[in-house]
N, C-alpha and C. Protein backbone atom coordinates (compact mmCIF):
# COMPACT_ATOMS: atom_id res chain seq x y z
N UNK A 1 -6.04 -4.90 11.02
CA UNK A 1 -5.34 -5.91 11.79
C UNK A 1 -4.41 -6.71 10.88
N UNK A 2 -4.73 -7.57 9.88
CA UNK A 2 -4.03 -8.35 8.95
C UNK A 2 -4.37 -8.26 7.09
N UNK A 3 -4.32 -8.44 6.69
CA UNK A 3 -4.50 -8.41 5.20
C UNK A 3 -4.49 -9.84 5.00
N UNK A 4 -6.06 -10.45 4.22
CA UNK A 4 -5.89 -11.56 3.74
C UNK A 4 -6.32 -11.51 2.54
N UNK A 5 -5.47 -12.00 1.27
CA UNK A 5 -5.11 -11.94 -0.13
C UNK A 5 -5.92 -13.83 -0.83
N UNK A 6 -7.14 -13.33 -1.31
CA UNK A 6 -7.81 -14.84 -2.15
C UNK A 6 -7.07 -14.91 -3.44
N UNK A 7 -6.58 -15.63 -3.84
CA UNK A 7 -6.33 -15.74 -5.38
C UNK A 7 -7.71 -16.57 -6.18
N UNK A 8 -7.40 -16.11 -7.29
CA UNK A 8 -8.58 -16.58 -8.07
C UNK A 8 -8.78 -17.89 -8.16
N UNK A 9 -8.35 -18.69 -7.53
CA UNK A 9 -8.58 -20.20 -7.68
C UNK A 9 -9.20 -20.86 -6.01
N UNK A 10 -8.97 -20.28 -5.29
CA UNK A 10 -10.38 -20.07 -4.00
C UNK A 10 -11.43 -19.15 -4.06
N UNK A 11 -11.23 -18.61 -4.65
CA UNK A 11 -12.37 -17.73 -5.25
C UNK A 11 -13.18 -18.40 -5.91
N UNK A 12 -12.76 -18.94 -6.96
CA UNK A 12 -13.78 -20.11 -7.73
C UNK A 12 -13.99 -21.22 -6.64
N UNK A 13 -13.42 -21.74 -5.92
CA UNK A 13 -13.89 -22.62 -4.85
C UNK A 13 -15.09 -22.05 -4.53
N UNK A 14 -14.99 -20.54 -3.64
CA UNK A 14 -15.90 -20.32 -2.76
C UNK A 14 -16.94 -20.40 -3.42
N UNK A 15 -17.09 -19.48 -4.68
CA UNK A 15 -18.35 -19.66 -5.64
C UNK A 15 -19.36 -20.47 -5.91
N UNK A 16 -18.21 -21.83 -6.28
CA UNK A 16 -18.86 -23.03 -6.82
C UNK A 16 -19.43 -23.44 -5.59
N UNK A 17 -18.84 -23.17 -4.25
CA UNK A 17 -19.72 -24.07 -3.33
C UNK A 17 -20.85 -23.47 -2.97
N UNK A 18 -21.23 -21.72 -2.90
CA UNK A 18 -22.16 -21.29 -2.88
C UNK A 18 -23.51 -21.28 -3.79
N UNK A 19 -22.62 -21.52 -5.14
CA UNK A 19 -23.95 -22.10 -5.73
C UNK A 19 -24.21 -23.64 -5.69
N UNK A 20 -23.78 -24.44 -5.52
CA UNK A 20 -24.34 -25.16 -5.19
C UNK A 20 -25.01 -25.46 -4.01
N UNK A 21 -24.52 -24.84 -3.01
CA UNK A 21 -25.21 -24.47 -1.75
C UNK A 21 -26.68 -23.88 -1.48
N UNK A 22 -26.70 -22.66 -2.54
CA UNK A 22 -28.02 -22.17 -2.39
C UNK A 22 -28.46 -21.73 -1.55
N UNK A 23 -29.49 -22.02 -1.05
CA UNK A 23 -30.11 -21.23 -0.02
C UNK A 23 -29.71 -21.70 1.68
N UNK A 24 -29.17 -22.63 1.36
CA UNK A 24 -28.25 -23.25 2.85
C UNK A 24 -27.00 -23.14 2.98
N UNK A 25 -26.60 -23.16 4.07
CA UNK A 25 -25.06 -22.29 4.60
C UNK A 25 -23.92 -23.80 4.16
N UNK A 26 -22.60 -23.25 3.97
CA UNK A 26 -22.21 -24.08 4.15
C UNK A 26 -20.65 -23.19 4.49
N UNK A 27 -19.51 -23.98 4.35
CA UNK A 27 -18.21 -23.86 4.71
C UNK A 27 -17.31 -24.57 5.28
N UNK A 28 -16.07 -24.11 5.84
CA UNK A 28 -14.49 -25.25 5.70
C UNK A 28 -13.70 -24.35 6.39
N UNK A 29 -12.50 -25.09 6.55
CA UNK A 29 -11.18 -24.87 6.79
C UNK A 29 -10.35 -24.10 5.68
N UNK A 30 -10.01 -22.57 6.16
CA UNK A 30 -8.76 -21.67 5.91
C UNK A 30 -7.02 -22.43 5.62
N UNK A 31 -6.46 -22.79 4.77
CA UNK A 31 -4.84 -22.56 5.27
C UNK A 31 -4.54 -21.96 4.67
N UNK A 32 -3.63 -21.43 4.82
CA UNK A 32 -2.56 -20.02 4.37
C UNK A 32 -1.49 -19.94 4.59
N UNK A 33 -0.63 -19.23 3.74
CA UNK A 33 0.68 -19.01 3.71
C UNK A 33 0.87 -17.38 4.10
N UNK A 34 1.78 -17.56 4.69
CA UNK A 34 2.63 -16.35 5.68
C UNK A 34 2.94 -15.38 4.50
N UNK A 35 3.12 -14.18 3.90
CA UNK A 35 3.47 -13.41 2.87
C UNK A 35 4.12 -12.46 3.32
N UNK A 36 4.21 -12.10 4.41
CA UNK A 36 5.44 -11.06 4.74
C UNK A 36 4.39 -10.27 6.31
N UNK A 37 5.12 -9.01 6.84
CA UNK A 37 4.12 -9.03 8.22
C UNK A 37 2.69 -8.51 8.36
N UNK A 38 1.91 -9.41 9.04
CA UNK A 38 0.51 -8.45 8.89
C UNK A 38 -0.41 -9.33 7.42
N UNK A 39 0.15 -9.91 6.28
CA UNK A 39 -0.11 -10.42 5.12
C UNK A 39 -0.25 -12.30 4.47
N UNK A 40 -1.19 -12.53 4.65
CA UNK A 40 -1.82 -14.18 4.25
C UNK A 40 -2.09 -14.10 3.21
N UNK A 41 -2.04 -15.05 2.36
CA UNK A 41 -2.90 -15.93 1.03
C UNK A 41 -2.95 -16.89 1.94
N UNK A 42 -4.59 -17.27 1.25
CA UNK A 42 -5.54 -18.56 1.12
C UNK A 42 -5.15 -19.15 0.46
N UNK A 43 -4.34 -20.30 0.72
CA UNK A 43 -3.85 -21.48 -0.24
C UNK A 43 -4.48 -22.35 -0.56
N UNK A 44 -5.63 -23.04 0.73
CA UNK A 44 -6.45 -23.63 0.66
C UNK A 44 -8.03 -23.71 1.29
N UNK A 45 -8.96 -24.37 0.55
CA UNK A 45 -10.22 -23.79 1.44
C UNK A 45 -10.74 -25.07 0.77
N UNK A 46 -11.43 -25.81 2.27
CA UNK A 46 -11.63 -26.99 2.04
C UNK A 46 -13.33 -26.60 1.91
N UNK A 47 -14.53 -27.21 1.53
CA UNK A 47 -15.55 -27.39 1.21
C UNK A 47 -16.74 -28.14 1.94
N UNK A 48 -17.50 -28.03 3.00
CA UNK A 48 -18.15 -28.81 3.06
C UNK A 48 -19.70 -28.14 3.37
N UNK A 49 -20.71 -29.39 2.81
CA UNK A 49 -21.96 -28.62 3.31
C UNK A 49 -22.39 -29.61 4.12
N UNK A 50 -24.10 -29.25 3.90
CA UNK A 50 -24.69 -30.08 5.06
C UNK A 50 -24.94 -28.79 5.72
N UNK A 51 -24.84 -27.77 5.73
CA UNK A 51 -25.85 -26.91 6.36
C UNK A 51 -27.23 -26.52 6.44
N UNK A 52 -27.48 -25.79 7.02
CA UNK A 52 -29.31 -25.09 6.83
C UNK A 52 -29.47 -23.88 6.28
N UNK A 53 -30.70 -23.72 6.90
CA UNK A 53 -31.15 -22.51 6.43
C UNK A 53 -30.05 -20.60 6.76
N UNK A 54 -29.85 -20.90 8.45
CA UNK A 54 -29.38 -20.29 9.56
C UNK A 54 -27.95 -20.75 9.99
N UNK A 55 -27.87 -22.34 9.52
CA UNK A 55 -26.62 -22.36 10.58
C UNK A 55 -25.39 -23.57 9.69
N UNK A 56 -24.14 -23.81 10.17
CA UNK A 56 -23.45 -24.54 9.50
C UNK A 56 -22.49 -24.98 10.41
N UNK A 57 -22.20 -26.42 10.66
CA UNK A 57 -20.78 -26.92 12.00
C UNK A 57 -20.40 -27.64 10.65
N UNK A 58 -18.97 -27.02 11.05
CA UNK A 58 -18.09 -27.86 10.60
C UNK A 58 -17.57 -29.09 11.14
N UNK A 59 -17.42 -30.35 10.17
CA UNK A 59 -17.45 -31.74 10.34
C UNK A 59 -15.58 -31.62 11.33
N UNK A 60 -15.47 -31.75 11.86
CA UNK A 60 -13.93 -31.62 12.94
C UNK A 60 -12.94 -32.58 12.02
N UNK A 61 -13.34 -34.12 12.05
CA UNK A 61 -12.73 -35.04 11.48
C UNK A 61 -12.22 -35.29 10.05
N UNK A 62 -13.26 -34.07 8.72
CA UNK A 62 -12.47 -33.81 7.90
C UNK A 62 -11.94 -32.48 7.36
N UNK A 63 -12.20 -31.82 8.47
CA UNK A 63 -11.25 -31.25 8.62
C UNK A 63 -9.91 -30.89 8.92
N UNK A 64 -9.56 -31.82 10.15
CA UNK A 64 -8.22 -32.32 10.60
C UNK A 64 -7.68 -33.06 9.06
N UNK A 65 -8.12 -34.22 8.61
CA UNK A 65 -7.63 -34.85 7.94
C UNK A 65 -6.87 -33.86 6.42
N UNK A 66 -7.95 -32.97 6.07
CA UNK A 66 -7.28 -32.09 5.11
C UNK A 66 -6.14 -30.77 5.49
N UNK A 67 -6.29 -31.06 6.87
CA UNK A 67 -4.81 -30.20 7.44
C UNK A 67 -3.90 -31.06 7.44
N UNK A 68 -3.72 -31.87 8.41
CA UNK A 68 -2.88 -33.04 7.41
C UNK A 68 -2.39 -32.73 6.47
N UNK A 69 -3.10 -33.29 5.57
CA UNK A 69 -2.68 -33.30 4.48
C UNK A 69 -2.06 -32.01 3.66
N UNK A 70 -2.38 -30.89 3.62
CA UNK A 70 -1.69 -29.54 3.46
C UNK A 70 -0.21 -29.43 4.28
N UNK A 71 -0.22 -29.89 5.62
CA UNK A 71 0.56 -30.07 6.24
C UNK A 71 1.82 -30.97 5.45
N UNK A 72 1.29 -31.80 5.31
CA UNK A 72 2.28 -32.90 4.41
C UNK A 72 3.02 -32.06 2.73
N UNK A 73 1.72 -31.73 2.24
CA UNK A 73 2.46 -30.91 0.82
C UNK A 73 3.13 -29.99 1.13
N UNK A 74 3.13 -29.15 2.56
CA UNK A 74 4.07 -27.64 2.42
C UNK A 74 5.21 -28.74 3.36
N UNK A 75 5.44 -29.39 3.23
CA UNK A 75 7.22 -30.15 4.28
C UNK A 75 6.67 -29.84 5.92
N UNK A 76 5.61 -29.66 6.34
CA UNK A 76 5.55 -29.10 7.93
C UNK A 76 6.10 -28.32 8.26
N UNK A 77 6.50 -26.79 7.01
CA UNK A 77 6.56 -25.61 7.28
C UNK A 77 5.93 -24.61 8.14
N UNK A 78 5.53 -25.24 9.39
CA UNK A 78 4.53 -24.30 9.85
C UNK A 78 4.61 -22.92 10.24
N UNK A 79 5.41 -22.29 10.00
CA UNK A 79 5.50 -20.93 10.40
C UNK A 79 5.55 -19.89 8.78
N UNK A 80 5.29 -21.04 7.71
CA UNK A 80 5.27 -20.18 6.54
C UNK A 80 3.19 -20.85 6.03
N UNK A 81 2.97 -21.83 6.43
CA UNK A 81 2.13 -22.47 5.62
C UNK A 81 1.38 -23.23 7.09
N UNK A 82 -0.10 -22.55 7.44
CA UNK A 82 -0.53 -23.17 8.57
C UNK A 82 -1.92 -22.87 8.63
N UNK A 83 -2.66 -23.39 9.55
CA UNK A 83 -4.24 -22.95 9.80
C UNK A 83 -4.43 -21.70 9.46
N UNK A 84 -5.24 -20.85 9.17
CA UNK A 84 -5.57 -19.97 8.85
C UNK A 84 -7.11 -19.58 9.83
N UNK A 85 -8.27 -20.20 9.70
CA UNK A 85 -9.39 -20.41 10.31
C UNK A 85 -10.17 -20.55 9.47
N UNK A 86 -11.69 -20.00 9.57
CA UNK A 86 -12.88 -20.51 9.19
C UNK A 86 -13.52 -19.95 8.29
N UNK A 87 -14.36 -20.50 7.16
CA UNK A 87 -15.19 -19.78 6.59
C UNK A 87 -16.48 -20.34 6.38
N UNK A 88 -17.52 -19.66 6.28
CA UNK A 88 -18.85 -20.18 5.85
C UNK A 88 -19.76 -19.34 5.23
N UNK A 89 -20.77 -19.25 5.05
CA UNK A 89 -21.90 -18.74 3.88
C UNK A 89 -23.02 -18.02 5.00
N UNK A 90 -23.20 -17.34 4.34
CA UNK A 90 -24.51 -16.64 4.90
C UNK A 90 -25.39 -16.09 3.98
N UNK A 91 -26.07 -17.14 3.15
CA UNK A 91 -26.78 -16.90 1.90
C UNK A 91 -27.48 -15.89 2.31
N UNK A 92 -28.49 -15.51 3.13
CA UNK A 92 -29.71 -15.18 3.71
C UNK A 92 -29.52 -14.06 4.26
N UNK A 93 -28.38 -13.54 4.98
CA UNK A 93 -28.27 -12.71 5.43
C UNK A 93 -27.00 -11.91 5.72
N UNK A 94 -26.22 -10.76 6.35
CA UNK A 94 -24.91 -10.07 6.09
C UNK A 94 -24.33 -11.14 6.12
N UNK A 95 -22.81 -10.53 5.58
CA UNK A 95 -21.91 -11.10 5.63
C UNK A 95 -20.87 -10.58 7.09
N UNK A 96 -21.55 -9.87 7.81
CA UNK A 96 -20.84 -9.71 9.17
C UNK A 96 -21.35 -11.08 10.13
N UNK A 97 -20.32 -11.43 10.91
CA UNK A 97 -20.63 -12.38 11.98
C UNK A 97 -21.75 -12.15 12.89
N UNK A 98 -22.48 -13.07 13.30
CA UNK A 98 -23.52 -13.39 14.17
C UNK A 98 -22.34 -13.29 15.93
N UNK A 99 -23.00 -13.39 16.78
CA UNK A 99 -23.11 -13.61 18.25
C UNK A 99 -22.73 -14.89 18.06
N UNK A 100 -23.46 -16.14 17.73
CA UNK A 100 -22.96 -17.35 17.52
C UNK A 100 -21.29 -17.51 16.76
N UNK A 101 -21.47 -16.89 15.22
CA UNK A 101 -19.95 -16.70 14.90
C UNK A 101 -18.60 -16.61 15.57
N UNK A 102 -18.93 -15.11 16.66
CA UNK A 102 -18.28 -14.86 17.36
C UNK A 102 -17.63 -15.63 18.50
N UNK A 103 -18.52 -16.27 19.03
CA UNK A 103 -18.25 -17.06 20.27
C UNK A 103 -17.27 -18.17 19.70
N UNK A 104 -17.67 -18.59 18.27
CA UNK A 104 -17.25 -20.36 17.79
C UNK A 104 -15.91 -19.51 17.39
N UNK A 105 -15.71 -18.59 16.99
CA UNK A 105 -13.92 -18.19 16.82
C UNK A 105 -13.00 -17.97 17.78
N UNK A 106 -14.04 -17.48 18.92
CA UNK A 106 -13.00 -17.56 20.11
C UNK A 106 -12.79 -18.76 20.88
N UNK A 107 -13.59 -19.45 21.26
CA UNK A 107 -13.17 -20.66 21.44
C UNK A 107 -12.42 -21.09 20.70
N UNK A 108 -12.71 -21.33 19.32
CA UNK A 108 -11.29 -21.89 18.30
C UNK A 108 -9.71 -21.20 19.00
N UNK A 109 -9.74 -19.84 18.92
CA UNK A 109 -8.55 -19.54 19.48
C UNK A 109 -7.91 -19.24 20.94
N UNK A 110 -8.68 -19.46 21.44
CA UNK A 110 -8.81 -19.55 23.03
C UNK A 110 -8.07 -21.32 23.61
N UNK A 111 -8.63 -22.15 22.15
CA UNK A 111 -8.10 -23.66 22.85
C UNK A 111 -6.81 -23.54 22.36
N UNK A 112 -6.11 -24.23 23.95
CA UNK A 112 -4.85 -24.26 23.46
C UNK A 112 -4.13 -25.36 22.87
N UNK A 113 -5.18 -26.55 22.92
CA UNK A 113 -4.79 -27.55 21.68
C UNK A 113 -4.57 -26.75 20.27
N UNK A 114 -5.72 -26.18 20.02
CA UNK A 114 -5.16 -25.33 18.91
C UNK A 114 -4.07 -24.70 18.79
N UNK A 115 -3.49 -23.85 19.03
CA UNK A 115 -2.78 -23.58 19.64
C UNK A 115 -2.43 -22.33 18.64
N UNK A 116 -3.09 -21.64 18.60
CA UNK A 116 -3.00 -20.21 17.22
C UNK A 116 -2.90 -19.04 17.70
N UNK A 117 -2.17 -18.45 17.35
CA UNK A 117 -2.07 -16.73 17.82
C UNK A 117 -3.26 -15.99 17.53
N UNK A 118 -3.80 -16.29 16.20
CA UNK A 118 -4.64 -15.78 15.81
C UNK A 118 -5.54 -16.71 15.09
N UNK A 119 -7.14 -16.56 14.71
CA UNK A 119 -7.98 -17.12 13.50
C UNK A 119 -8.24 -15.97 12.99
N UNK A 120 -8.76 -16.87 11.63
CA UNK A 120 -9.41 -15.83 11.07
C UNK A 120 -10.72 -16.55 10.68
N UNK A 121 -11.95 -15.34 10.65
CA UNK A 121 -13.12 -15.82 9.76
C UNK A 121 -13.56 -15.09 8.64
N UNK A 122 -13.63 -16.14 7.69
CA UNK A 122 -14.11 -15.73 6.28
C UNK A 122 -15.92 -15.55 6.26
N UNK A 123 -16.26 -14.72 5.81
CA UNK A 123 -18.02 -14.58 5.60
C UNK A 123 -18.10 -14.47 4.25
N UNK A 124 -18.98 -15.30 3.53
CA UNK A 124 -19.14 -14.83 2.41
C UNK A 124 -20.52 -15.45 1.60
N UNK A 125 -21.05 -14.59 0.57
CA UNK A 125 -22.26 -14.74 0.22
C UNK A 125 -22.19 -14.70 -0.99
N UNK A 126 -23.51 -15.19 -2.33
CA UNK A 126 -23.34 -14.83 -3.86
C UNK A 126 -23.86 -13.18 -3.65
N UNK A 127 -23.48 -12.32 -4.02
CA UNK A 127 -24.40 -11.18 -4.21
C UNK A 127 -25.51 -11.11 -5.75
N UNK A 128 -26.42 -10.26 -6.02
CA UNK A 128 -27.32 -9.94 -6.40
C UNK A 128 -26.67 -10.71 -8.33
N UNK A 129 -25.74 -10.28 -8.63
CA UNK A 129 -25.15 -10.49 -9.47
C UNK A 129 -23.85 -11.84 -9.85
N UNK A 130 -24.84 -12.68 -8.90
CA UNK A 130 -23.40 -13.87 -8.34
C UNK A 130 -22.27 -13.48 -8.36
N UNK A 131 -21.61 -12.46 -7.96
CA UNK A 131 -20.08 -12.07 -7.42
C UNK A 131 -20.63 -12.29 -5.98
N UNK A 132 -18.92 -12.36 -5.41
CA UNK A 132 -18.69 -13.08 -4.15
C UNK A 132 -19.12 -11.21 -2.85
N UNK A 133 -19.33 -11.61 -2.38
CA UNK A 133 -19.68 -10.64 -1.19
C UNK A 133 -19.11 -11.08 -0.10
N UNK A 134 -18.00 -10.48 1.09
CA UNK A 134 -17.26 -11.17 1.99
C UNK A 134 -16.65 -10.23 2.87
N UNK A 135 -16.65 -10.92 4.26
CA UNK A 135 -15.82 -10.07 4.94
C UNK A 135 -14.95 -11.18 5.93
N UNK A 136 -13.86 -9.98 6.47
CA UNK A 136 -13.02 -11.49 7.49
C UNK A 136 -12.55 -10.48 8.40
N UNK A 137 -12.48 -11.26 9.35
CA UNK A 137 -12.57 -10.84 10.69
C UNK A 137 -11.53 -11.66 11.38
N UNK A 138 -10.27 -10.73 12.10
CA UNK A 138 -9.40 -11.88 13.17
C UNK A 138 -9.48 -11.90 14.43
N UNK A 139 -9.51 -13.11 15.14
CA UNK A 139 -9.70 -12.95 16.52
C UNK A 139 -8.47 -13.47 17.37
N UNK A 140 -7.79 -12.84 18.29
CA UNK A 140 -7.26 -13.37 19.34
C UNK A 140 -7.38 -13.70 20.75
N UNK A 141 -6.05 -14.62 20.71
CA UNK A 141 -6.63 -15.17 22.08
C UNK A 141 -7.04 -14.11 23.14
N UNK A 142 -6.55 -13.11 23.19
CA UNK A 142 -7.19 -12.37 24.28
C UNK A 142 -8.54 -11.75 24.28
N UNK A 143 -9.16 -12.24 23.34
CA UNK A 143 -10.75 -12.48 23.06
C UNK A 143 -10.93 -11.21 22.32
N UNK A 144 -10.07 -10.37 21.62
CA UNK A 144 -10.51 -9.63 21.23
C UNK A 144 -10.52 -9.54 19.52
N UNK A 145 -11.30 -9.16 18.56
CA UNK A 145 -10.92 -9.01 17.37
C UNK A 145 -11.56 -8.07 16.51
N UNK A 146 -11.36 -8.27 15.14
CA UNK A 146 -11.06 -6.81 14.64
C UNK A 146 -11.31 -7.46 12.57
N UNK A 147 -12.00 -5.95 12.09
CA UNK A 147 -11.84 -6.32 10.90
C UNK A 147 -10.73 -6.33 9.67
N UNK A 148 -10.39 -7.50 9.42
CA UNK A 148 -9.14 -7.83 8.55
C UNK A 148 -9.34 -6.88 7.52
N UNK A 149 -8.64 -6.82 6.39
CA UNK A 149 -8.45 -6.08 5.20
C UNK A 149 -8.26 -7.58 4.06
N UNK A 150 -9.72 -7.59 2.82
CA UNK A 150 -9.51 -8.50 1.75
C UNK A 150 -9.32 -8.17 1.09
N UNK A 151 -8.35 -9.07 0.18
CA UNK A 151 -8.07 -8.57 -1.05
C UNK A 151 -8.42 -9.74 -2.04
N UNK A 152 -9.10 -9.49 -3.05
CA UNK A 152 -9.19 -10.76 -4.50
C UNK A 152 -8.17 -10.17 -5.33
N UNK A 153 -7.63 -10.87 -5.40
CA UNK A 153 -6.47 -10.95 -6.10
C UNK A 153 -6.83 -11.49 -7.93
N UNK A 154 -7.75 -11.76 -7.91
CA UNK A 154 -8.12 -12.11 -9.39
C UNK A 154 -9.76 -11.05 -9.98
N UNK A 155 -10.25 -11.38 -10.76
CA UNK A 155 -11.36 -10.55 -11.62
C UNK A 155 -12.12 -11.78 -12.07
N UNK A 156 -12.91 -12.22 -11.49
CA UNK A 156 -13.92 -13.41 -12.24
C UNK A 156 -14.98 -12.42 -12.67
């Protein structure tokens, strides 16, 4: 469906928040920049925990606020530099989406306050060897979606 490209400096994001995370879920807000058709970088990936064992909601209010603010550093380029969607941890178990997952992405792109052609969701875990383990998945509004193509763009 799309190609989404991490550079090594969300990569170390994701990391650091998984270990500190541990055995509870956590995750944030996607933005990304447009790279040509079909093709995203992760520019930014905001951080938050407060999850459990099983499950993780993202806080709405700082999340908005750090779109904003991305919003503000790219000039309100939005058709080069915009939401991207979601990511979170699944210490415990795959890194494929749950039934729950599923539903919370389509609603995300289903509202038309939102107002997105597409989301995307990031999954990702430490594996056995603390490297990152991950998959992403895009969904559209017509409720249907499909597995993206990742790329790490760096070698930690």
């Amino acid at each position: 469906m799309i190609t989404i490209s991490i550079p090594p400096d969300i990569e170390r994001t994701l990391l650091k928040a998984l270990k500190t995370a541990g055995s509870k879920e956590c995750g944030g807000v996607l933005m990304g920049e447009h790279m040509g058709p079909g093709q995203f970088a992760v520019r930014h990936a905001t951080v938050q925990g407060g999850g459990r064992f099983s499950s993780f909601v993202r806080d709405t209010q700082t999340a908005l606020r750090s779109l904003r603010t991305f919003f503000r550093q790219t000039d309100h380029d939005y058709a080069r530099f915009n939401y991207l969607g979601e990511w979170h941890s699944h210490p415990s178990f795959s890194v494929q989406p749950s039934t729950t997952d599923h539903q919370a992405m389509l609603d995300i792109v289903k509202d038309v306050r939102v107002g997105a052609n597409f989301v995307v969701l990031l999954i990702v875990k430490l594996s056995n060897r603390d490297a990152l383990e991950a998959s992403a998945h895009t969904y559209l509004p017509d409720g249907s979606f499909a597995l993206s193509t990742l790329i790490f763009q760096g070698t930690l």
